[in-house]
Protein backbone atom coordinates (compact mmCIF):
# COMPACT_ATOMS: atom_id res chain seq x y z
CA UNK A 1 72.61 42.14 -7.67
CA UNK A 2 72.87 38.57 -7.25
CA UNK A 3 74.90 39.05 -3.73
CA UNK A 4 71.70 39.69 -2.60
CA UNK A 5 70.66 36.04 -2.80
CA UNK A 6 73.60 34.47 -0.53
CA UNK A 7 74.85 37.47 1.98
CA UNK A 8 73.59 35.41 4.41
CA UNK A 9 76.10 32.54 3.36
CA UNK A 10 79.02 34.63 3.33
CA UNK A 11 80.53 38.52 2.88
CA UNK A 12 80.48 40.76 0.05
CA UNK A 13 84.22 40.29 -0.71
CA UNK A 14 84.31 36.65 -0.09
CA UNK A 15 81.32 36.75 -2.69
CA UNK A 16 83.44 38.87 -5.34
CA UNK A 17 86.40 36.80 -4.75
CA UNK A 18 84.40 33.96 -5.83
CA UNK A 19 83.14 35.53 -8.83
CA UNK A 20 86.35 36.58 -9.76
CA UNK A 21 88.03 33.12 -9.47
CA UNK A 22 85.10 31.80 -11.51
CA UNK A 23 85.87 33.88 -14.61
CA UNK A 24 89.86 33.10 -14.06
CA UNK A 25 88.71 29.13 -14.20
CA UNK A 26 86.61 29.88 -17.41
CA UNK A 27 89.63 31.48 -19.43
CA UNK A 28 87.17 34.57 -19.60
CA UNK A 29 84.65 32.62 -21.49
CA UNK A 30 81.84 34.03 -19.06
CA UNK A 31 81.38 37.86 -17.87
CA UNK A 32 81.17 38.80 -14.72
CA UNK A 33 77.18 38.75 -14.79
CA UNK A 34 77.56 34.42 -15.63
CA UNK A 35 80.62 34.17 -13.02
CA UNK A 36 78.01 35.60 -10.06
CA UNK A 37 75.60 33.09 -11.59
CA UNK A 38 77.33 29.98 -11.52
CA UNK A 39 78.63 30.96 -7.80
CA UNK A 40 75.17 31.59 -6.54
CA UNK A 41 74.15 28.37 -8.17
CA UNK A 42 77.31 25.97 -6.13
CA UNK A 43 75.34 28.11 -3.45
CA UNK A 44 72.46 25.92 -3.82
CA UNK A 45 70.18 29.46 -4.51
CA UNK A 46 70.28 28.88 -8.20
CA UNK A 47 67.31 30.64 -10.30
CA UNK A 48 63.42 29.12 -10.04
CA UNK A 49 60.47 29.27 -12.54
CA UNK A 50 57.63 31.40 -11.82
CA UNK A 51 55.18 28.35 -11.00
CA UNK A 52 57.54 27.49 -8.25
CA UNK A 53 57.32 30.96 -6.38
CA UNK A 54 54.18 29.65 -4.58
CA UNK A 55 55.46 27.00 -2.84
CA UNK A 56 59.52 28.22 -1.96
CA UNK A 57 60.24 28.83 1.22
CA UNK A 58 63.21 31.23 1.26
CA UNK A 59 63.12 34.80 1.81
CA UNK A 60 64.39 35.01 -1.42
CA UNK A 61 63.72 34.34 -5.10
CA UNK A 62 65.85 34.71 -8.52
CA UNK A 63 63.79 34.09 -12.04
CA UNK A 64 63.60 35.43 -15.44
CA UNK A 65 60.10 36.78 -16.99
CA UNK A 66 59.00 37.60 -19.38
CA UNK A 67 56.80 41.28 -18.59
CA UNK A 68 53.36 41.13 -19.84
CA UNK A 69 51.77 44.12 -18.07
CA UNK A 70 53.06 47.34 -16.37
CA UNK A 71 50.97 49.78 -14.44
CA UNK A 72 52.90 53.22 -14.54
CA UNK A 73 53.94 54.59 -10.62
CA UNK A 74 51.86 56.57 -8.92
CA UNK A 75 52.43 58.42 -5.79
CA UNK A 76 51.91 57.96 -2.50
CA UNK A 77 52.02 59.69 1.09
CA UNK A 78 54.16 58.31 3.32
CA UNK A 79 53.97 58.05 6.95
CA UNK A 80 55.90 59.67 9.43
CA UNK A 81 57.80 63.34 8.85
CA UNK A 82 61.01 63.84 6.96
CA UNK A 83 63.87 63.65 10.05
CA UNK A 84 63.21 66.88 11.32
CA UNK A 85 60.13 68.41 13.51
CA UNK A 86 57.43 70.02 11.18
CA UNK A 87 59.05 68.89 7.88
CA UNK A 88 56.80 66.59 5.94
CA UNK A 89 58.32 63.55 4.19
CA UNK A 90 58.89 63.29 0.66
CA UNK A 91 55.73 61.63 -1.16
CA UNK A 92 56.85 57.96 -2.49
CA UNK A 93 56.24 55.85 -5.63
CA UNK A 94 54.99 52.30 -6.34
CA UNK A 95 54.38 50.49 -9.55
CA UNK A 96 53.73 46.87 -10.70
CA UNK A 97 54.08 44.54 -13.14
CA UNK A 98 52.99 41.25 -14.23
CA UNK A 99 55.98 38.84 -15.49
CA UNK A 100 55.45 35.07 -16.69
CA UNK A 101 56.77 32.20 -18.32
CA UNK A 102 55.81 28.62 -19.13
CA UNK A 103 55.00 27.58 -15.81
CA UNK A 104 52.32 30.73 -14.73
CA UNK A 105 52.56 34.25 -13.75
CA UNK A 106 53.36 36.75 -10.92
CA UNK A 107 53.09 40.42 -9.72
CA UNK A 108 55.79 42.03 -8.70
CA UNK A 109 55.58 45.42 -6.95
CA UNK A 110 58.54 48.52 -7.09
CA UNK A 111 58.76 50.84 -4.87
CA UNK A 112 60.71 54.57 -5.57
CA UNK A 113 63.25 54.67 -7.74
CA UNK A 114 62.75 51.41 -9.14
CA UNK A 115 59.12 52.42 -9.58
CA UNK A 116 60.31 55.49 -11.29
CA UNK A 117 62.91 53.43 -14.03
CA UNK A 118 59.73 51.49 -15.15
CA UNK A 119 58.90 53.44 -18.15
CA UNK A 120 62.23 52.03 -19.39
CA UNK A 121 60.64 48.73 -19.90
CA UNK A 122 58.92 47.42 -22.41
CA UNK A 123 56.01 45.07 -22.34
CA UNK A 124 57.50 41.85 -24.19
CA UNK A 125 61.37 42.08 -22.89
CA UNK A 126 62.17 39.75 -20.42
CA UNK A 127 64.44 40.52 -17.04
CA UNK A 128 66.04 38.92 -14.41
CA UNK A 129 64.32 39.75 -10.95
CA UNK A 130 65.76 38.95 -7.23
CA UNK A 131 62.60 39.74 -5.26
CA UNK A 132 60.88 38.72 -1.94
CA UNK A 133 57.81 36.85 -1.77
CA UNK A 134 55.06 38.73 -0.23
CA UNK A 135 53.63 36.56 3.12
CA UNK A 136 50.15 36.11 2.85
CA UNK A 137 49.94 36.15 -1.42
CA UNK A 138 50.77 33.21 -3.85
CA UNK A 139 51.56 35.12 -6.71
CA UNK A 140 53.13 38.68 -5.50
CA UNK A 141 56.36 39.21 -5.12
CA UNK A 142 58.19 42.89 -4.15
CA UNK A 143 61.23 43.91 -6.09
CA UNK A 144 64.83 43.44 -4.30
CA UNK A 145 66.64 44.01 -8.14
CA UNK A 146 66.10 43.58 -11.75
CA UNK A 147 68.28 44.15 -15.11
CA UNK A 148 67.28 43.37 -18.34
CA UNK A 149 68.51 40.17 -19.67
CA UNK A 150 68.91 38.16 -23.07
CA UNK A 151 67.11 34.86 -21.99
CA UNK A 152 64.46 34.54 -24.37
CA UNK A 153 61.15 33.26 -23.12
CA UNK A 154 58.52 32.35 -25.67
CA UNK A 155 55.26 30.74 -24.45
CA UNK A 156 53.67 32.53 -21.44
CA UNK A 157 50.88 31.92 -19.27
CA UNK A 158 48.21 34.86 -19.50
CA UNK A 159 48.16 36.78 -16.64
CA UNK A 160 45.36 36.40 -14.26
CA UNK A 161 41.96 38.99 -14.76
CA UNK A 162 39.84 39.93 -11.97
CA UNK A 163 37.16 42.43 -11.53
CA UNK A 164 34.24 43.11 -9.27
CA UNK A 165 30.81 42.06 -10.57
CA UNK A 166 28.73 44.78 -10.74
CA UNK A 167 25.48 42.34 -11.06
CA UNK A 168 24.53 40.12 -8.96
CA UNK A 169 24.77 35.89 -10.04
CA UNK A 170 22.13 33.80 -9.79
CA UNK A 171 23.16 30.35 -10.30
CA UNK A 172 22.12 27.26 -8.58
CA UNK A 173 24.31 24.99 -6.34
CA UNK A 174 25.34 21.75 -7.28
CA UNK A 175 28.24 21.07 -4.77
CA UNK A 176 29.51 22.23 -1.64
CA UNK A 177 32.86 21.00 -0.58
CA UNK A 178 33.96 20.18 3.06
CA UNK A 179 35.97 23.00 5.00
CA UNK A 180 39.45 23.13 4.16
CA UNK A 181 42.29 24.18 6.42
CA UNK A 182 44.77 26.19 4.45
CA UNK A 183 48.19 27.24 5.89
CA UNK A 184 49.79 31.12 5.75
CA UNK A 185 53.30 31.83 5.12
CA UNK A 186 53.54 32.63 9.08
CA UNK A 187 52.63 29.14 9.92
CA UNK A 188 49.30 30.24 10.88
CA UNK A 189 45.93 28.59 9.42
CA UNK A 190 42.95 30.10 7.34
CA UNK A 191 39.82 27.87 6.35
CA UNK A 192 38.50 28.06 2.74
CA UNK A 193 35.23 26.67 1.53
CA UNK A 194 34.27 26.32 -2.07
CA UNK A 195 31.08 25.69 -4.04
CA UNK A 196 30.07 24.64 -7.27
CA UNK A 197 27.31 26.50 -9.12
CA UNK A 198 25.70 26.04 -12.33
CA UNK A 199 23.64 28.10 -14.89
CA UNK A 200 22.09 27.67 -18.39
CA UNK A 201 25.89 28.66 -19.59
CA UNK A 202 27.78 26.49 -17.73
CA UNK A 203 29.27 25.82 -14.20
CA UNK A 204 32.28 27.46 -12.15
CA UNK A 205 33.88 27.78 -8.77
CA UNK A 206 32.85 29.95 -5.91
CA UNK A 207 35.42 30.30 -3.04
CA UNK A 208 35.65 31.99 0.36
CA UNK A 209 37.66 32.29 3.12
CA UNK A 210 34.74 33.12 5.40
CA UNK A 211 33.10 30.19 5.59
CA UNK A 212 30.28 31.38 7.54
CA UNK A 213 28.62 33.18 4.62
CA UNK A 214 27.85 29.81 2.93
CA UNK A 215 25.97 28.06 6.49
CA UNK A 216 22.46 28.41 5.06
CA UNK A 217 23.41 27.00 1.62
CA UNK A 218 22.25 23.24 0.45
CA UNK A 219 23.08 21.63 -2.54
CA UNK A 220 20.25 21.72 -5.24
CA UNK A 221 19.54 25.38 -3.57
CA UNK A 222 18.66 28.26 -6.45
CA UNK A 223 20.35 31.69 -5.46
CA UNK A 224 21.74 34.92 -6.07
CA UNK A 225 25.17 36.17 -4.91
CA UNK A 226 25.37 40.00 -5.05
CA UNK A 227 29.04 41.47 -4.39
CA UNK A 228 31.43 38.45 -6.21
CA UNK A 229 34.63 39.62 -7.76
CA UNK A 230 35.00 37.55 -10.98
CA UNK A 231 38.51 35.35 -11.76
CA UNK A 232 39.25 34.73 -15.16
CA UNK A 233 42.88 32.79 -15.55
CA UNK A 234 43.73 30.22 -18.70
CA UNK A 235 40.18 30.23 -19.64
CA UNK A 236 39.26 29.05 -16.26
CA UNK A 237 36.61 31.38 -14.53
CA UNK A 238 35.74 31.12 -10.74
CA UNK A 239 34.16 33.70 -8.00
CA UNK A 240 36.05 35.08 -5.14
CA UNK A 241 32.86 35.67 -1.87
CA UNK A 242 34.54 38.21 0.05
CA UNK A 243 32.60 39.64 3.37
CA UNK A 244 30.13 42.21 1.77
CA UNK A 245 28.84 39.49 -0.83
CA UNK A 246 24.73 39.05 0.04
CA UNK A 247 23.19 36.08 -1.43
CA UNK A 248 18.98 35.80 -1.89
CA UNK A 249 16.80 33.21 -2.80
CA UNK A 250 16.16 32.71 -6.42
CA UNK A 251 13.44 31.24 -9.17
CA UNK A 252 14.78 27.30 -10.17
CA UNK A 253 17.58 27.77 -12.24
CA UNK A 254 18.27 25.28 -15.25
CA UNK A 255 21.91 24.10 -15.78
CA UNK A 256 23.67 23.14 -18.86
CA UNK A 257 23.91 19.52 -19.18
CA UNK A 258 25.07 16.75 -21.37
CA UNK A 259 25.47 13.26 -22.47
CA UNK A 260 28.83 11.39 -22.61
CA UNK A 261 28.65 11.40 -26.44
CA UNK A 262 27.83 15.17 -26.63
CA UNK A 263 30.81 16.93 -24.91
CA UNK A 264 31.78 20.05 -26.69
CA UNK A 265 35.58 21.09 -26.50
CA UNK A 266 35.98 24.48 -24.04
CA UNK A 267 32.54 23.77 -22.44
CA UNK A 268 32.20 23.62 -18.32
CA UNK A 269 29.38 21.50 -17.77
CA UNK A 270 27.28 18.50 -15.82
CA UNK A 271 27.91 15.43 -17.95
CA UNK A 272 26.38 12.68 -17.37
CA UNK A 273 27.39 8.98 -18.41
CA UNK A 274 28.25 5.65 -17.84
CA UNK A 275 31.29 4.18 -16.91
CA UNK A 276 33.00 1.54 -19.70
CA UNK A 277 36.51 1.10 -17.72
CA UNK A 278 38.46 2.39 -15.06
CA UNK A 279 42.32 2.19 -14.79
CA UNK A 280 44.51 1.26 -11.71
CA UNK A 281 45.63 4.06 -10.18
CA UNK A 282 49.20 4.93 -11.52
CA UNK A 283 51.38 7.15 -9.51
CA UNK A 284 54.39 8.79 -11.20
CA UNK A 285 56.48 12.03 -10.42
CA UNK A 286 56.24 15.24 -11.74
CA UNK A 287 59.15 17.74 -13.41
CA UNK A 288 58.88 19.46 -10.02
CA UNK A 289 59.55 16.58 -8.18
CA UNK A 290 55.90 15.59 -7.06
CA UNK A 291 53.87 12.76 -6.24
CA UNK A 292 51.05 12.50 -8.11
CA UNK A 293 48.28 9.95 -8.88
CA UNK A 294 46.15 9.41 -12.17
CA UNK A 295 43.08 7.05 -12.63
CA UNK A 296 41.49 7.29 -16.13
CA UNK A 297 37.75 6.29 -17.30
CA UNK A 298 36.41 5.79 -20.15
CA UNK A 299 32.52 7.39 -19.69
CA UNK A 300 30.22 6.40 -22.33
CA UNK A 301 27.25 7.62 -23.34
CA UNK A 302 23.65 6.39 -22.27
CA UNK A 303 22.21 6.92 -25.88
CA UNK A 304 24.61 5.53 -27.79
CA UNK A 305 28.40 3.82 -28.41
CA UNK A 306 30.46 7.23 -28.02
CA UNK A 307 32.22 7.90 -24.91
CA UNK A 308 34.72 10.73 -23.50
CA UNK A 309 37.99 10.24 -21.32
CA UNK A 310 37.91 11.40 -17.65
CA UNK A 311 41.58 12.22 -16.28
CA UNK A 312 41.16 12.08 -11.91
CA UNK A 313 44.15 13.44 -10.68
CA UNK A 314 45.54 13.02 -6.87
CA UNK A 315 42.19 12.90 -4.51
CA UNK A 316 40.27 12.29 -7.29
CA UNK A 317 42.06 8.98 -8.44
CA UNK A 318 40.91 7.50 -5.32
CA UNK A 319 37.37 7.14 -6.17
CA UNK A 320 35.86 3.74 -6.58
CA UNK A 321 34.75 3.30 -9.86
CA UNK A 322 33.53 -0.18 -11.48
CA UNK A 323 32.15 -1.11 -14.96
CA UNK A 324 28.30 0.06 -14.88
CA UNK A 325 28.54 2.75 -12.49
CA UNK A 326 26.33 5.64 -13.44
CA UNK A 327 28.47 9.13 -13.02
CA UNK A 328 28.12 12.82 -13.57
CA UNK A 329 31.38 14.87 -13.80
CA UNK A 330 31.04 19.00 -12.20
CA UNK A 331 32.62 21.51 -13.72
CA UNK A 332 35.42 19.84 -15.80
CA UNK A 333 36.17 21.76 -18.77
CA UNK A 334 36.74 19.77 -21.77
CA UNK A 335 39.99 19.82 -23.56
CA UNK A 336 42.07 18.49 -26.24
CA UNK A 337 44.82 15.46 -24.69
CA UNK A 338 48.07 14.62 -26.67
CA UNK A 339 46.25 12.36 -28.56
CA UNK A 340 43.86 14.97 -29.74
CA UNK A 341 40.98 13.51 -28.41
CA UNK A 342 38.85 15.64 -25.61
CA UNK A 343 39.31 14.73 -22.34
CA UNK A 344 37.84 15.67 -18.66
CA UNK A 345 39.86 16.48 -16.04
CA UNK A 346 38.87 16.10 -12.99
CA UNK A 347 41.39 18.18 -10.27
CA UNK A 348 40.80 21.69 -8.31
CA UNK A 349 37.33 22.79 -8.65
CA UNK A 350 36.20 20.12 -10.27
CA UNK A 351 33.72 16.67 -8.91
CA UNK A 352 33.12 13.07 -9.89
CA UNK A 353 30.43 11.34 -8.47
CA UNK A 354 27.82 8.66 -9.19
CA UNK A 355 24.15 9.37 -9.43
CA UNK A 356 21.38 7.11 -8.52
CA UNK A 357 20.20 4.28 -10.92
CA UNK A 358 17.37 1.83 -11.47
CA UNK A 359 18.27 -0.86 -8.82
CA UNK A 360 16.22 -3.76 -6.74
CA UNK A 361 16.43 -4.08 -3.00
CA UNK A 362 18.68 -7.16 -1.83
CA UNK A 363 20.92 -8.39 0.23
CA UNK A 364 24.07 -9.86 0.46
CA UNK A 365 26.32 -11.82 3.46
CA UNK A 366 30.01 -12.39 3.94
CA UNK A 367 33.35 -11.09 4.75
CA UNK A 368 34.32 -7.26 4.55
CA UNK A 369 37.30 -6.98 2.84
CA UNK A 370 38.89 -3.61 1.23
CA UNK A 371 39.56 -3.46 -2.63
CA UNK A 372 41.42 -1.11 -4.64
CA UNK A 373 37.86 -0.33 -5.51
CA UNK A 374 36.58 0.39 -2.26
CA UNK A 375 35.06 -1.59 0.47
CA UNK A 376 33.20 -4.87 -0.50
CA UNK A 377 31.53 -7.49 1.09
CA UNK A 378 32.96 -11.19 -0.68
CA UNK A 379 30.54 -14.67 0.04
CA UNK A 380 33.35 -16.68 -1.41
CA UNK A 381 31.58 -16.37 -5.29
CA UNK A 382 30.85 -12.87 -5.37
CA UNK A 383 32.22 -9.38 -4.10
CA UNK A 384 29.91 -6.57 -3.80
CA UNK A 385 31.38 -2.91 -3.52
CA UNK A 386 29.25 -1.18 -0.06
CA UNK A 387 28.20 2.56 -0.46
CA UNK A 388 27.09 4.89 2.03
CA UNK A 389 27.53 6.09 5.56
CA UNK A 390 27.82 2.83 7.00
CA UNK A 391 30.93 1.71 8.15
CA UNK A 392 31.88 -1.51 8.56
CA UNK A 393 35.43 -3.01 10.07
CA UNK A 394 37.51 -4.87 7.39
CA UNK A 395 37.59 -8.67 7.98
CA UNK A 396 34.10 -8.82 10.01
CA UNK A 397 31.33 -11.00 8.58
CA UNK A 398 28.01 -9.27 8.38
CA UNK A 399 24.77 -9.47 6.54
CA UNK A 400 23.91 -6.26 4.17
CA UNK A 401 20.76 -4.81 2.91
CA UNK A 402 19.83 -1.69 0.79
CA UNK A 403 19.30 -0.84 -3.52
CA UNK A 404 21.30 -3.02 -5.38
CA UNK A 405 22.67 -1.84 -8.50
CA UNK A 406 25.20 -3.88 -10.83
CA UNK A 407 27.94 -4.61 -8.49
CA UNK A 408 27.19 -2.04 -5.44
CA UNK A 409 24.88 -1.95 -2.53
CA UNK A 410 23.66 1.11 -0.99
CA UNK A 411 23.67 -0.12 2.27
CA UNK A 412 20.73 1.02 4.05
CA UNK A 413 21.04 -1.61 6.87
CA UNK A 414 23.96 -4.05 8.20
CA UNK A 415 24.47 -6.39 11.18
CA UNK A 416 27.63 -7.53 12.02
CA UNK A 417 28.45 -10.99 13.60
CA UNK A 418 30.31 -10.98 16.38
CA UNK A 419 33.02 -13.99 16.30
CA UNK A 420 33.95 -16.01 19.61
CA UNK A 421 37.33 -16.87 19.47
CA UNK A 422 36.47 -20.64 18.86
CA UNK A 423 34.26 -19.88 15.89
CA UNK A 424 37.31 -18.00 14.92
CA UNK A 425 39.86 -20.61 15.28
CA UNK A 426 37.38 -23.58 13.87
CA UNK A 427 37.15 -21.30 10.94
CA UNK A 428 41.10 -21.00 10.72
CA UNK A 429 41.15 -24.74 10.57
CA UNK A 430 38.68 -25.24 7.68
CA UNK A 431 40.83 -22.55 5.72
């Protein structure tokens, strides 16, 4: 079966020759199964993990999984007659199953006879699987070959659970992201727009890929959506918003909140807080061979000395957090880190933002210059950090106005000097 993965490098026999010079190499330490292996691997088409299948781009995939759910075959009309005028064609089968290892899970569909040999597997054994990836689907895959194998897998991701909601959810919305372009297997685009919601039990994700059905919606909005399916996957529950989902205004809707100081491990809520510290951003790659970026805060509490740890991963890391800052965290659930302490992390699905604070109206003159922190505006003694819509080009002077709070200004007005080139060069020569 493993041919299957490099007949486009080279034949069948060259293939076997290959295999067979392998196991003469090895002194017959390998069979023939670990000889087509190894060649297939100096073919550069070695075997993935599961977590991987999303992003390959071959029409091809080899892994081993471990099978954690099989739906029996069922049959199936096909299309078309049998060859010959009048004759119907023979009714086909298709089953599925769900395989998985450390790294996530993936259904994999069988069609005839392959479908028909699934009752010879057993939930818990793991195989070896050449398969194609379906275009269109992250997780699917459609069976080229399997054989049972001997590679022990132990921990597994749990396999995905989705079902349609048969009552409506009435939740209210706390964030609505921008649009998001999102790109198919055929090179072709598709646009995704996601929400956040909250309720008295919590907060979670809705997504669609018609963004149209979410124009009328505004954040702080109370609502019902009738006609969600329901996601459940490692504890993490979100809402798919397909075409037929209708959504109706709704009474004010409460949503679970909490200090800093009061997060509960395995809870999805708004928590609110104040920010202690913020790291630099530290970027480091992954096992995969990723880029990714990490800024941790400390967010203490507003009643007292106890404070959680916020993780910001990628996007996230980028926000512009100082000492004082007063933030709320969406939909982060809280978890256990290495160091057994809990821990928000703030990635897919999730929001960090600050929230409004007692302040005074001022304002503040100098040069703009860009921070690791974000824009500020420096007089020579003192940098402020701008927020807002305003923008302002780096190494202008201007003059500022808006709510001041600790080190920011909400900039509410600015006017920006405009520099003749001899103020510019008598400036040069003071420096």
């Amino acid at each position: 079966m493993h041919y299957a993965l490099v007949s486009d490098l080279l034949t069948k026999e060259a293939f076997d020759e290959r295999v067979e010079n392998k196991c003469e190499q090895l002194c017959g330490a390998v069979d023939e199964v670990c000889a087509a292996m190894l060649v297939v691997e100096e073919l550069g088409r070695s075997h993935i993990r599961i977590g991987a299948i999303k992003s390959t781009t071959t029409a091809l995939v080899s892994f081993f999984g471990k099978i954690l759910e099989v739906t029996p075959p069922r049959e199936f009309s096909r299309e078309g007659g049998g060859g010959r005028e009048g004759e119907e064609a023979e009714p086909g089968l298709v089953a599925s199953m769900i395989l998985g290892d450390p790294t996530g899970t993936v259904k994999m569909t069988l069609w005839d006879a392959q479908a028909a040999a699934v009752s010879e597997l057993e939930v818990g054994s793991v195989v070896e699987v050449i398969a194609k990836p379906r275009s269109g689907y992250r997780n699917e895959v459609t069976c080229a070959a399997l054989r049972p194998s001997q590679v022990r897998i132990v921990e597994t991701k749990r396999p995905p659970k989705s079902e349609a909601m048969t009552v409506p959810l009435a939740a209210k919305i706390l964030f609505i992201a921008p649009v998001r372009e999102i790109p198919r297997r055929d090179g072709s685009m598709s646009e995704l727009l996601e929400i956040i919601v909250g309720d008295s039990s919590g907060t979670a994700r809705i997504i669609t890929w018609s963004p149209e059905l979410f124009e009328e919606l505004e954040e702080g909005m109370s609502v019902s959506f009738a006609g969600l399916t329901r996601k459940e996957e490692e504890d993490v529950v979100e809402y798919v918003a397909g075409d037929n989902v209708v959504i109706t205004p709704h009474a004010d809707i409460s949503v679970l909140s909490c200090d800093a100081g009061d997060v509960v491990e395995g809870q999805t809520s708004v928590v609110t807080g104040v920010a202690l510290s913020a790291s630099q951003v530290r970027t480091f790659v992954t096992r995969r061979g990723n880029e990714s970026r990490v800024k941790n805060i400390r967010l203490g509490s507003e009643k007292g000395t106890s404070f959680v740890n916020v993780a910001c991963w990628n996007e996230a890391a980028d926000a512009a957090v100082v000492a004082g800052d007063l933030l709320e965290v969406i939909n982060a659930q809280a978890k256990l880190n290495k160091y057994g302490e809990i821990e928000l992390s703030i990635g897919r699905g999730s929001v960090l933002r600050g929230r409004e604070g007692t302040g005074v109206f001022g304002t503040a003159a100098g040069m703009i210059i860009p921070r690791a922190e974000g824009l500020t505006i420096d007089d020579g003694t003192c940098a402020r950090i701008l927020s807002g819509d305003t923008k302002l080009p780096p190494a202008a002077m201007a003059r500022v106005s808006g709510l001041c709070t600790n080190s920011r200004i909400l900039v509410e007005e600015a006017e920006v000097e405009e520099l003749s080139p001899a103020a510019l060069r008598e400036r040069l020569l003071r420096l």
